[in-house]
C-alpha atoms as a PDB file:
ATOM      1  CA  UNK A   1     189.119  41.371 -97.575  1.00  0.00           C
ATOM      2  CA  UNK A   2     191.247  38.146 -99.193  1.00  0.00           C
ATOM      3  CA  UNK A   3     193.068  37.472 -96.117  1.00  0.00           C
ATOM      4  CA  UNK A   4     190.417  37.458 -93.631  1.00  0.00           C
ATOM      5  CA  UNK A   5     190.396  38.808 -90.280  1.00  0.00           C
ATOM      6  CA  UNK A   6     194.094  37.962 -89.048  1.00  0.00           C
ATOM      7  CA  UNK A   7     195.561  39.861 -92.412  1.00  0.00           C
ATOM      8  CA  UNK A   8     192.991  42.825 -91.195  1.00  0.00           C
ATOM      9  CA  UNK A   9     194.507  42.433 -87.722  1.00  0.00           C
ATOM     10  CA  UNK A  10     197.778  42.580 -88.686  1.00  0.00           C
ATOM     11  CA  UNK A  11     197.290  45.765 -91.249  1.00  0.00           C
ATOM     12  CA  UNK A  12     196.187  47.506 -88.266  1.00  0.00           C
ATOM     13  CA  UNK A  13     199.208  46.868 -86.527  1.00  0.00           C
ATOM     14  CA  UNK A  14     201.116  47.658 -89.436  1.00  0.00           C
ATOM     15  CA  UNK A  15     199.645  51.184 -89.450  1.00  0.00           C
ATOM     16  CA  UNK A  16     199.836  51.786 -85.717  1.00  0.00           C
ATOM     17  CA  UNK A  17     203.595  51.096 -86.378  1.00  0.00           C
ATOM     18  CA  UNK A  18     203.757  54.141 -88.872  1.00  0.00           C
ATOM     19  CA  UNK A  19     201.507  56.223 -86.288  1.00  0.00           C
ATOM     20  CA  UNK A  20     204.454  55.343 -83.661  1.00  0.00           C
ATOM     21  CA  UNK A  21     206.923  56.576 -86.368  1.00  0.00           C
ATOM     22  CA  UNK A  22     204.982  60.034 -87.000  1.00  0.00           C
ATOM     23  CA  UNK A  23     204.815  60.490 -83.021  1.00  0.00           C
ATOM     24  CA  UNK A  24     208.622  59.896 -82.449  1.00  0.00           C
ATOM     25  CA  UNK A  25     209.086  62.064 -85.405  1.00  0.00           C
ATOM     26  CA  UNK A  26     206.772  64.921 -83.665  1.00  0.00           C
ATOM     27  CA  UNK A  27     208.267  64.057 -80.416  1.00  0.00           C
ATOM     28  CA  UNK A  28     211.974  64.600 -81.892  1.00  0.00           C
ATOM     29  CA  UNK A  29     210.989  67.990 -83.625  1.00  0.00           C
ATOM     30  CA  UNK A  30     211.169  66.289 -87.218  1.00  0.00           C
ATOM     31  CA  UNK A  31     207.964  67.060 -88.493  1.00  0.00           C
ATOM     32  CA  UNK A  32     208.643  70.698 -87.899  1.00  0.00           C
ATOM     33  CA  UNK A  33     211.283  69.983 -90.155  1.00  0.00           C
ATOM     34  CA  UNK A  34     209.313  68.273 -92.738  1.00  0.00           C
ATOM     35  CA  UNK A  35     206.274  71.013 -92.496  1.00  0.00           C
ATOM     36  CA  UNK A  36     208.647  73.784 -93.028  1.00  0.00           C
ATOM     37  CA  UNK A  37     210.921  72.268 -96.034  1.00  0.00           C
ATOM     38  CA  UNK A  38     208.419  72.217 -99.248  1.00  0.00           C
ATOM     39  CA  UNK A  39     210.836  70.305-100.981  1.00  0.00           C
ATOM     40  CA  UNK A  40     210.845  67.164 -97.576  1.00  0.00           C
ATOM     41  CA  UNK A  41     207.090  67.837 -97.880  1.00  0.00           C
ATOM     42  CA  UNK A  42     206.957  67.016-101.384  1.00  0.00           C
ATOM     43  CA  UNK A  43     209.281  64.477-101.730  1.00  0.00           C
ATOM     44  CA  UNK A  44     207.915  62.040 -98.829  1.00  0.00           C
ATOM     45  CA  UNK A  45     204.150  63.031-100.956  1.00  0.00           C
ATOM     46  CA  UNK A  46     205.507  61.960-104.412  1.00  0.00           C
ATOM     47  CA  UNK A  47     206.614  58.397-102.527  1.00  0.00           C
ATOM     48  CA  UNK A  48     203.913  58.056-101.047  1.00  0.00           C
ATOM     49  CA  UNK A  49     201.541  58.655-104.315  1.00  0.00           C
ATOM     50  CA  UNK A  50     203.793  56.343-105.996  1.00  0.00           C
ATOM     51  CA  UNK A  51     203.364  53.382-103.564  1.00  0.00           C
ATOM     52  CA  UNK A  52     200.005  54.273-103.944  1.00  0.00           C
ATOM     53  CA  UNK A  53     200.177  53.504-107.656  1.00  0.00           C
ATOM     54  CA  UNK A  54     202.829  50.454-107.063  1.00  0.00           C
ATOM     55  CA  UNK A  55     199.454  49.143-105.558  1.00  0.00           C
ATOM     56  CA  UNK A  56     197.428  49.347-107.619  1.00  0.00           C
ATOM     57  CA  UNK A  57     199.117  48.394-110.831  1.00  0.00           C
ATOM     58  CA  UNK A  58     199.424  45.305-108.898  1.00  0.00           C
ATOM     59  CA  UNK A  59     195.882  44.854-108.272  1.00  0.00           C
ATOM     60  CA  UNK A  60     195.538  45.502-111.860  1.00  0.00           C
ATOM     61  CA  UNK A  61     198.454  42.711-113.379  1.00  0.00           C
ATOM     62  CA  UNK A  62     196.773  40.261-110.644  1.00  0.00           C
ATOM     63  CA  UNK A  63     195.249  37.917-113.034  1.00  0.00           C
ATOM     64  CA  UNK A  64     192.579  36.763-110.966  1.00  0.00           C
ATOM     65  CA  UNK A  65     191.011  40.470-110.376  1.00  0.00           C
ATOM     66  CA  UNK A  66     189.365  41.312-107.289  1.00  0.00           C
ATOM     67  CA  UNK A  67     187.280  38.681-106.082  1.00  0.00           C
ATOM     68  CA  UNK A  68     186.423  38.528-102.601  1.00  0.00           C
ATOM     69  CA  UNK A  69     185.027  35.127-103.102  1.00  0.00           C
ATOM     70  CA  UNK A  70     188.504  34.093-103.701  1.00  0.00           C
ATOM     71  CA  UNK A  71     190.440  32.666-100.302  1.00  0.00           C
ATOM     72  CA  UNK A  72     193.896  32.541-101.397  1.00  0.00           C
ATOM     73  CA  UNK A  73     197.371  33.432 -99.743  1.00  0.00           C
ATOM     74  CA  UNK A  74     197.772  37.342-100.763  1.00  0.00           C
ATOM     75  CA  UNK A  75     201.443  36.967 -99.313  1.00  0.00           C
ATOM     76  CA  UNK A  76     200.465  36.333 -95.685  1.00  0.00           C
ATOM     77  CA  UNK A  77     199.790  38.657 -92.422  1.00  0.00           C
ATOM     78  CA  UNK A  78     203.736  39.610 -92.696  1.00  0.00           C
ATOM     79  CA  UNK A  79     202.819  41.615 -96.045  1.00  0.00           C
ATOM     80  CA  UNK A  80     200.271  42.843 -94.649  1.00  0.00           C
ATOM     81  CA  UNK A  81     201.678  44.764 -91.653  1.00  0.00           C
ATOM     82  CA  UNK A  82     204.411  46.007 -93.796  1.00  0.00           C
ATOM     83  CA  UNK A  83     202.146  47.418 -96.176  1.00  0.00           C
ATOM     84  CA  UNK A  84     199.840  49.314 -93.782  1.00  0.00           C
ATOM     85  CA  UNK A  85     202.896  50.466 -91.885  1.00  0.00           C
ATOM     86  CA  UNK A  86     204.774  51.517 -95.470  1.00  0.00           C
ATOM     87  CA  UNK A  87     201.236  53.056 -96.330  1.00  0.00           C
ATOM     88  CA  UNK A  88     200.914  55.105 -92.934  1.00  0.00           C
ATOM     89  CA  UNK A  89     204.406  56.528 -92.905  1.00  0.00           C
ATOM     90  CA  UNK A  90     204.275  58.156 -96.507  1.00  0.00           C
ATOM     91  CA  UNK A  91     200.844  59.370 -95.546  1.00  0.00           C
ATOM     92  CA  UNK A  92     201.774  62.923 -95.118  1.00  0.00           C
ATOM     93  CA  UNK A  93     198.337  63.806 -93.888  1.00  0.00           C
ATOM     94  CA  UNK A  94     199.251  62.099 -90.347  1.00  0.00           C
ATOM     95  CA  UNK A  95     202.287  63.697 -90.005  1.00  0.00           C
ATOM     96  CA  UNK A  96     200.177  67.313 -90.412  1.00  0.00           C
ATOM     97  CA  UNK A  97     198.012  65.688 -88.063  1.00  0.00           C
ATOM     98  CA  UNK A  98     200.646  65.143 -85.542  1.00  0.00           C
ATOM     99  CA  UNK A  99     202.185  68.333 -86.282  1.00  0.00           C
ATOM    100  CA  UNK A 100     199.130  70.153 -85.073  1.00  0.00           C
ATOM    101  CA  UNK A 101     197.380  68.208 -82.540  1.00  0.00           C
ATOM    102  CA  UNK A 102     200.917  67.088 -80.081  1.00  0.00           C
ATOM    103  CA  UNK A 103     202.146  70.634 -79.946  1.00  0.00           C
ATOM    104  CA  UNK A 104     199.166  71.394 -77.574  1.00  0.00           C
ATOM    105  CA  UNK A 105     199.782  69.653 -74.730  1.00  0.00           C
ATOM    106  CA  UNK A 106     203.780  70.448 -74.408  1.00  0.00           C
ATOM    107  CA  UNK A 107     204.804  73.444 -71.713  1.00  0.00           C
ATOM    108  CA  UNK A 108     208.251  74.099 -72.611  1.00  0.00           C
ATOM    109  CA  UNK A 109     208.679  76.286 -69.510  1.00  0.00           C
ATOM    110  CA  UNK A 110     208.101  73.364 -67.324  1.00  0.00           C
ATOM    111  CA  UNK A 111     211.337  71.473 -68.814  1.00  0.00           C
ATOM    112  CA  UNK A 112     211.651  67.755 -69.088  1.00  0.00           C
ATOM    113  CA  UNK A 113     208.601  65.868 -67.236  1.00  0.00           C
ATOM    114  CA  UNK A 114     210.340  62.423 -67.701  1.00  0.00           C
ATOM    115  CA  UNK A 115     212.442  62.689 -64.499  1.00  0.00           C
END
């Protein structure tokens, strides 16, 4: 809410990035991987709970508070984008997601569609 509507914008893209990452990783068979290893499961949980935290102690040492009256730089749309993409890729929720809703619509009897 600080940065406006371009820092919202970019966000977005930042998150659509990290929903291209959990598709290639469905698309390459890696989220089977990470679904069936409860230790990969955890670990990619434990970061992502931590960045979660990273977050908000830093919301918490800002000395300003949250003030959406407040318009100053928060570190600019580039911070932004990484942080929704960083946010979206430990989000193990979307890779379950993946997991269960690509599998669907693959055949593997009809063999490589591409070509």
């Amino acid at each position: 809410m600080l940065g406006g509507k371009k820092v919202g914008i970019a966000t977005a893209f930042g998150m659509q990035v990290g929903i291209l990452f959990h598709i290639l990783l469905a698309a390459f068979g890696l989220s089977a991987i990470l679904m069936t290893s409860a230790l990969a499961f955890q670990i990619v949980k434990y970061i992502g709970a931590a960045y979660l935290i990273y977050l908000g102690i830093q919301t918490i040492r800002d000395k300003e508070g949250i003030n959406i009256n407040i318009q100053k730089n928060q570190g600019g749309m580039w911070k932004a984008f990484w942080q929704g993409a960083i946010t979206d890729v430990f989000n193990p929720k979307v890779a379950l997601f993946f997991l269960t809703f690509l599998p669907q619509f693959i055949s593997p009897d009809k063999g490589n569609t591409f070509f």
